[in-house]
Protein backbone atom coordinates (compact mmCIF):
# COMPACT_ATOMS: atom_id res chain seq x y z
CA UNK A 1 -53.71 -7.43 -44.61
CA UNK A 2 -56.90 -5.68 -45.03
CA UNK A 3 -60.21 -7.67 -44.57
CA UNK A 4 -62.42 -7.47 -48.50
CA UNK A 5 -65.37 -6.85 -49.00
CA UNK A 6 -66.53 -8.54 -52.20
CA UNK A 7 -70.02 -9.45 -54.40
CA UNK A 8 -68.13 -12.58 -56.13
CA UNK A 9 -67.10 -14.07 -53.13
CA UNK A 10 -70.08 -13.61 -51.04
CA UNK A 11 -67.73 -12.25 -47.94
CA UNK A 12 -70.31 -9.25 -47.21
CA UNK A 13 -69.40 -11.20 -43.40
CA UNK A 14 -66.83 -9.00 -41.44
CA UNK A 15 -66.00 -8.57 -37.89
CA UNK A 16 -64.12 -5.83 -36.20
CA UNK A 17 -63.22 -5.11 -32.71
CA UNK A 18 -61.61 -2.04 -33.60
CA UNK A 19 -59.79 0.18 -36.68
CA UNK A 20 -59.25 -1.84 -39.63
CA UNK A 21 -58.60 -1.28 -43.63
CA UNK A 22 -60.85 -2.56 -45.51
CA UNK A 23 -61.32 -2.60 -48.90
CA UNK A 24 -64.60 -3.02 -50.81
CA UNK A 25 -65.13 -4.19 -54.44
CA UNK A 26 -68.06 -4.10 -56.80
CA UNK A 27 -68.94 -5.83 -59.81
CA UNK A 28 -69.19 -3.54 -62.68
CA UNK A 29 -72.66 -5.05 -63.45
CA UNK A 30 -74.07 -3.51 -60.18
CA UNK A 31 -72.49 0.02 -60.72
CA UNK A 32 -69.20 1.79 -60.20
CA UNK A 33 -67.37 3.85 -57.56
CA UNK A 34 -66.17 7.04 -57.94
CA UNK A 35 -62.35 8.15 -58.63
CA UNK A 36 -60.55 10.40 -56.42
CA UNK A 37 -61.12 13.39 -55.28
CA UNK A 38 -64.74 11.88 -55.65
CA UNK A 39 -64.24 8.79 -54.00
CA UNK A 40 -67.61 7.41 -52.26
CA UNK A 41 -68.33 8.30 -48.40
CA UNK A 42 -68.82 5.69 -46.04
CA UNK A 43 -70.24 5.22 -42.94
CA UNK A 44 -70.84 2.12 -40.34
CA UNK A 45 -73.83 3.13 -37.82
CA UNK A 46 -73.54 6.95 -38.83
CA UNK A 47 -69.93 7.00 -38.06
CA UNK A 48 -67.89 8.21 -40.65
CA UNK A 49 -64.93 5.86 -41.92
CA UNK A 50 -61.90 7.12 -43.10
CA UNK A 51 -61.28 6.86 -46.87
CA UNK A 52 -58.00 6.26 -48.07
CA UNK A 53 -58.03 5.89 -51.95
CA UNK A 54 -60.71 4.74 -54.09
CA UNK A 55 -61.15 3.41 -57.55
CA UNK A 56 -63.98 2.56 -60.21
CA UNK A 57 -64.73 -0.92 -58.52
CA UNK A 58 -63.16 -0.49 -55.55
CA UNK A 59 -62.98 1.54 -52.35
CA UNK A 60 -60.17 1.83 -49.52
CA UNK A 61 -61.25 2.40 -45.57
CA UNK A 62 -60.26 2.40 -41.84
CA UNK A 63 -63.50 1.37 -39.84
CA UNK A 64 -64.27 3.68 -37.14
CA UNK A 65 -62.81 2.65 -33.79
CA UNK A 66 -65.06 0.32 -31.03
CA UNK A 67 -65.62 3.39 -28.79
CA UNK A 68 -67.47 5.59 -31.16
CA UNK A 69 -69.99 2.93 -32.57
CA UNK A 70 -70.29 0.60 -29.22
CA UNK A 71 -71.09 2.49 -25.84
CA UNK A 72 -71.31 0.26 -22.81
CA UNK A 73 -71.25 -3.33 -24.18
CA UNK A 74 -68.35 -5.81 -25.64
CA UNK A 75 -70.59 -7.37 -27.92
CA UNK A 76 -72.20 -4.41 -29.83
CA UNK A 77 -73.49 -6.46 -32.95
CA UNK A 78 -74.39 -5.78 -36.25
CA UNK A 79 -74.61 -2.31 -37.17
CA UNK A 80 -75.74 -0.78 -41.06
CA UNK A 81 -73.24 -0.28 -43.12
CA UNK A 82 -73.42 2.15 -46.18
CA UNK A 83 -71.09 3.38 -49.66
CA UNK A 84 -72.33 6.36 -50.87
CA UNK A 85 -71.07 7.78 -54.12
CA UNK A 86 -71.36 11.29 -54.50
CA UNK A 87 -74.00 12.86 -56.79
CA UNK A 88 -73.34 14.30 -60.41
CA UNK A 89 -70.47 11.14 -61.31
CA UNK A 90 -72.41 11.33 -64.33
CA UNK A 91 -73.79 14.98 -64.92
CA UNK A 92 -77.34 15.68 -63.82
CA UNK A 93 -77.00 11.99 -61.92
CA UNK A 94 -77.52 10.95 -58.10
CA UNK A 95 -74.83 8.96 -57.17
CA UNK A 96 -76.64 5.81 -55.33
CA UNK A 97 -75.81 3.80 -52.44
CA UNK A 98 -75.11 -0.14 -51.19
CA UNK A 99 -76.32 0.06 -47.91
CA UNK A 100 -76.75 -3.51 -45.31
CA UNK A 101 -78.74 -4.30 -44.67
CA UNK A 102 -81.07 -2.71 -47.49
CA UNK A 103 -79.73 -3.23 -50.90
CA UNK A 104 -76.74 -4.87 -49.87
CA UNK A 105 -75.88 -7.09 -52.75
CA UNK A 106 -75.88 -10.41 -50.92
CA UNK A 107 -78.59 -8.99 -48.57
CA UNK A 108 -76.05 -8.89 -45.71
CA UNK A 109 -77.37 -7.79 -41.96
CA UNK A 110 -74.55 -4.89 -41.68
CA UNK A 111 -71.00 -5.33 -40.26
CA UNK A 112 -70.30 -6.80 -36.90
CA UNK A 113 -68.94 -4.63 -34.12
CA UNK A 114 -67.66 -6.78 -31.41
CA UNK A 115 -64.62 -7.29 -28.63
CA UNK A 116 -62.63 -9.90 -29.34
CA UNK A 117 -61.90 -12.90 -27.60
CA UNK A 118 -58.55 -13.04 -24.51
CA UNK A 119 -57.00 -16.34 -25.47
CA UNK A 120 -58.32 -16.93 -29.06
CA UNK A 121 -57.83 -15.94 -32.64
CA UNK A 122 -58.76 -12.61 -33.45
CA UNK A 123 -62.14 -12.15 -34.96
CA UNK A 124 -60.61 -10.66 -38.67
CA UNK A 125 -59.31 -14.38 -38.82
CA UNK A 126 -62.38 -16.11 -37.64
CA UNK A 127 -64.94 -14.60 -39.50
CA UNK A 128 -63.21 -15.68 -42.71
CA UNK A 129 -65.58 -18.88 -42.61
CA UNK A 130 -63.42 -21.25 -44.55
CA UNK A 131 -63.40 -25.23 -43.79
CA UNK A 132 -60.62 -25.44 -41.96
CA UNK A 133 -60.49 -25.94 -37.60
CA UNK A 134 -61.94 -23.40 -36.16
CA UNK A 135 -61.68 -24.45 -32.39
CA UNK A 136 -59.60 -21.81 -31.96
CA UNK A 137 -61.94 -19.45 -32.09
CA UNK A 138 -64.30 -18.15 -29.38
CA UNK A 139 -67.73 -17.74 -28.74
CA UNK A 140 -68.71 -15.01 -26.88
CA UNK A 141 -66.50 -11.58 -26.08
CA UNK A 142 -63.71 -10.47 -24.17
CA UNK A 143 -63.19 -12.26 -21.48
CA UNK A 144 -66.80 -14.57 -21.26
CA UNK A 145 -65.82 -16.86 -24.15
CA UNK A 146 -65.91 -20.15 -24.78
CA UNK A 147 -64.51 -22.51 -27.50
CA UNK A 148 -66.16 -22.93 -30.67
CA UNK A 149 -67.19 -26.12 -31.63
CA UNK A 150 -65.71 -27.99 -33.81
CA UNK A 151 -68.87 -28.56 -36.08
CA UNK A 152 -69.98 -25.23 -36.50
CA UNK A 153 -68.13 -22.09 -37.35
CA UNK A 154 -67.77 -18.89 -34.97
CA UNK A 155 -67.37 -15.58 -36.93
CA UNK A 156 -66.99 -13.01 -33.64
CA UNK A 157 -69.40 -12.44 -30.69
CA UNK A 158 -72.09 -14.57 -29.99
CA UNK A 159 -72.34 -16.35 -33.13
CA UNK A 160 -72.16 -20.27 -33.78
CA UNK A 161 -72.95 -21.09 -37.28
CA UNK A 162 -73.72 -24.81 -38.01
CA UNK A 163 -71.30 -26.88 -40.83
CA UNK A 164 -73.61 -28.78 -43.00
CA UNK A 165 -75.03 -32.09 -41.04
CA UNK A 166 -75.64 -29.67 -38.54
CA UNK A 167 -78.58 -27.63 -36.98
CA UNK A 168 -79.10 -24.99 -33.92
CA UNK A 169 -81.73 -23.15 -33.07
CA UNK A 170 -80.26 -20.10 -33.32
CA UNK A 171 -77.04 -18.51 -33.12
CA UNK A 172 -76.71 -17.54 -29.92
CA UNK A 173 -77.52 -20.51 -28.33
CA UNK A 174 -73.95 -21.47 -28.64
CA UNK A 175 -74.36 -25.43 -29.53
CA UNK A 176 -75.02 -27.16 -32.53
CA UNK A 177 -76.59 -31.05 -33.14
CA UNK A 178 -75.99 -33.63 -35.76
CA UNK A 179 -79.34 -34.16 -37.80
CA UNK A 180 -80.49 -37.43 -38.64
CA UNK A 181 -79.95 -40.02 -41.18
CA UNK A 182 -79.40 -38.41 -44.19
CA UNK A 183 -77.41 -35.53 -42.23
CA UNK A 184 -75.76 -34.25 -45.30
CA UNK A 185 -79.37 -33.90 -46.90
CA UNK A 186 -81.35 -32.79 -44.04
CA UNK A 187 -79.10 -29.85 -42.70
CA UNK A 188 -77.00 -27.32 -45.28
CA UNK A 189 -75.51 -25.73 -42.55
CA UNK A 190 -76.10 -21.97 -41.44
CA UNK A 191 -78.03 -19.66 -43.88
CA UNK A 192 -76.58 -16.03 -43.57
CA UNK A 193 -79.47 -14.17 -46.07
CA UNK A 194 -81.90 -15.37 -43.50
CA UNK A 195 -79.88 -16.01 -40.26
CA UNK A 196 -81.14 -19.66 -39.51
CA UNK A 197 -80.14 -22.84 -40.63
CA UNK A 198 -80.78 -23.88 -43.60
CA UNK A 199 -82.74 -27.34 -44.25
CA UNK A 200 -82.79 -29.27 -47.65
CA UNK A 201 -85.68 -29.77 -50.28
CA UNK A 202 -88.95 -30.74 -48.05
CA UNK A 203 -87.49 -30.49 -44.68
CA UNK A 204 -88.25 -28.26 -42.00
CA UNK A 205 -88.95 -27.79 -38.12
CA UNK A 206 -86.32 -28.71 -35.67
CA UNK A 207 -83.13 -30.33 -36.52
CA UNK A 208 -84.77 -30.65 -40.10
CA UNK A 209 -86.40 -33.77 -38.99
CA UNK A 210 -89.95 -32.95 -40.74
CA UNK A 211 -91.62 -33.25 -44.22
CA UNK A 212 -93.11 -30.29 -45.15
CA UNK A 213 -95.15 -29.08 -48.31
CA UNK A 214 -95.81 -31.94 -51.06
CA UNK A 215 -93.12 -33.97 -49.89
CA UNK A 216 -93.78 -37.13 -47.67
CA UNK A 217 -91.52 -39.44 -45.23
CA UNK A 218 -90.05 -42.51 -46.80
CA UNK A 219 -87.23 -44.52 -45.14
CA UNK A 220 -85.87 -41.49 -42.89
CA UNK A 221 -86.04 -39.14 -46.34
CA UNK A 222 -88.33 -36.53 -47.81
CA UNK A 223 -89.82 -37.58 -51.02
CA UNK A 224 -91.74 -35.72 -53.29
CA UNK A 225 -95.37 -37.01 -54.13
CA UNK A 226 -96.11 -37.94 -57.33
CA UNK A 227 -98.19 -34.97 -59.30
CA UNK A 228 -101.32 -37.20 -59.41
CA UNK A 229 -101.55 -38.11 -55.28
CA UNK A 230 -100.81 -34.16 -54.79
CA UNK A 231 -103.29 -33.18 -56.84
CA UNK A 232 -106.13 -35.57 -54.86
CA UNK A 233 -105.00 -34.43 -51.63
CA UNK A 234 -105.45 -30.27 -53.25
């Protein structure tokens, strides 16, 4: 099954640790694709993929292989990603690009290059990022990996990505925490725009556990002050 790349679903999020088809799809709002023989050209780190078909919305590729984007690491990371549809579609017309990150639609950080896991699911699987157990995928790659955790979800390399109630420092740390009282408030879980975890309205800092801005600490919540009191403290 190829891996999709898709605006409506917000799965600008893949993972490869070698060849794979992938298909991307645009909504016609944003622009179209070319038809074959013009189909669009695409590249991942100035590596050429392979384009198989193509299609107003749509575009068919095979990913360049490890070797010729990664040289002498197993965890090779994100690396930009561009479509590029060919000039003169429409006559007298450039053709325009996505490009990630850039103007990637869902302001994505590229397309993740990495070695997967000995002894756990394979990354095309993992990087799916639905609710379901993912302690079967690993953290890490090839053979320095450990388990993910079961609050948090692990899309390939050294990624952990917190589940809402949850907060890390950063991804690579490779641990998450439970927030405090209101957990489900406090923490949203892992932000992907801005690669950090996300806090709710008027939290901030570490494990969400601060008032920031107008609001103001009332029985282990944020509150927002009432217009008058922020307008005497202005």
């Amino acid at each position: 099954e190829p891996q999709t790349l898709t605006t409506a679903s917000g799965s600008y999020v893949l993972t490869f640790s070698g060849s794979s088809r992938v298909v991307a799809m645009i909504d016609e709002e944003l622009g179209m694709f070319g038809s074959p023989p013009n189909c669009p050209r695409v590249t991942i780190a100035g590596q050429e993929a392979t384009v198989e078909t193509c299609g107003p919305t749509n575009v068919t590729f095979i990913t360049p292989t490890y070797s010729s984007v990664c040289i002498g690491t197993t965890d090779c990371g994100y690396l930009p990603f561009s479509i590029e549809n060919p000039d003169n579609l429409v006559p007298n017309t450039r053709g325009g690009n996505i490009t990630c990150p850039g103007s990637c639609p869902l302001e994505g950080l590229g397309i993740y290059y990495v070695m997967e896991c000995e002894g756990f699911l394979p990354v095309d699987q993992c990087s799916q990022l639905n609710d379901g157990d993912q302690s079967n995928c690993g953290f890490g790659s090839a053979n320095s990996c450990e388990r993910c955790d079961e609050n948090a979800l692990c899309p390939g390399g050294s990624r952990m990505w917190p589940r809402p109630r949850y907060w890390t420092a950063g991804a690579q740390v490779g641990a998450v925490d439970r927030c405090q009282y209101p957990s489900e408030v406090r923490c949203q879980g892992w932000n992907i725009a801005d690669a950090e975890s996300d806090c709710g309205a008027g939290f901030g800092g570490t494990l969400c556990g601060e008032c920031e801005g107008d609001h103001y600490e009332i029985l282990g919540t944020c509150a927002l002050a009432p217009a008058d009191l922020r307008l005497s403290f202005a």
